[in-house]
Protein backbone atom coordinates (compact mmCIF):
# COMPACT_ATOMS: atom_id res chain seq x y z
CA UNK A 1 91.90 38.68 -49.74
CA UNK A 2 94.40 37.13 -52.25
CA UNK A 3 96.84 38.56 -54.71
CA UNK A 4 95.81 40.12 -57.90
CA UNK A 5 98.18 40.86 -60.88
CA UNK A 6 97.26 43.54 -63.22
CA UNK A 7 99.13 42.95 -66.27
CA UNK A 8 99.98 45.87 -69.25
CA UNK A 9 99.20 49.03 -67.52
CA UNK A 10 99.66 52.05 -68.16
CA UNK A 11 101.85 53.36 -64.99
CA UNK A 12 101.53 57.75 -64.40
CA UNK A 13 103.60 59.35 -62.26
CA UNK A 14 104.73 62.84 -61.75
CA UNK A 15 107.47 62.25 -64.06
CA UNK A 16 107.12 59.39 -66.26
CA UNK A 17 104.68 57.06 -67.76
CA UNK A 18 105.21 53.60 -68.88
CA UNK A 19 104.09 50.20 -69.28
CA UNK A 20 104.30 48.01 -66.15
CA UNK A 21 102.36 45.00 -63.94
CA UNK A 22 100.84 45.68 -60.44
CA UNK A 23 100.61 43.26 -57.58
CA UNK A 24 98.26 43.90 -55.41
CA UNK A 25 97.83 41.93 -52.04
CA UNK A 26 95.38 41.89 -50.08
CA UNK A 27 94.22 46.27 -50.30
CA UNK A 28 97.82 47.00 -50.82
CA UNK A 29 100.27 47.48 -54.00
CA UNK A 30 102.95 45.08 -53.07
CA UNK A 31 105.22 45.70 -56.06
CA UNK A 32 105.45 47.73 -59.77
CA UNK A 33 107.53 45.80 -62.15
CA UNK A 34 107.48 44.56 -66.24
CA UNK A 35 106.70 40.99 -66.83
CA UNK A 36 106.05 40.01 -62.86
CA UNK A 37 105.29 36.15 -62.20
CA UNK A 38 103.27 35.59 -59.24
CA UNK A 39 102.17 31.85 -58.85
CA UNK A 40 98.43 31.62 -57.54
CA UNK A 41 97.67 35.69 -57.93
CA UNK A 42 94.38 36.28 -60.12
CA UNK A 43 95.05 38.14 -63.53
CA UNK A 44 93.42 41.58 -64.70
CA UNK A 45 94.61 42.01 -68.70
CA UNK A 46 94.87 45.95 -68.21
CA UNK A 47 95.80 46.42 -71.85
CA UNK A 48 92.71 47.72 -72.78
């Protein structure tokens, strides 16, 4: 499995929610962040 980057999501946690990008790779999140670059990862538009 490659990388995946959902962009625009909507990020819940126990205390917060906000606006952020997922990478996943491979079956696992690899990182949380706001306007993440990741050369070669396949895009999901999570805006919605």
């Amino acid at each position: 499995m490659g990388k995946t980057l959902i962009t625009s999501g909507t990020i819940v946690t126990a205390a917060d929610t906000y606006k952020a990008d997922v990478l996943v790779d491979g079956e696992k999140v690899a990182m949380i962040g706001k306007s993440l670059k990741v050369a070669g990862a396949k895009r999901i538009d999570a805006t919605g």
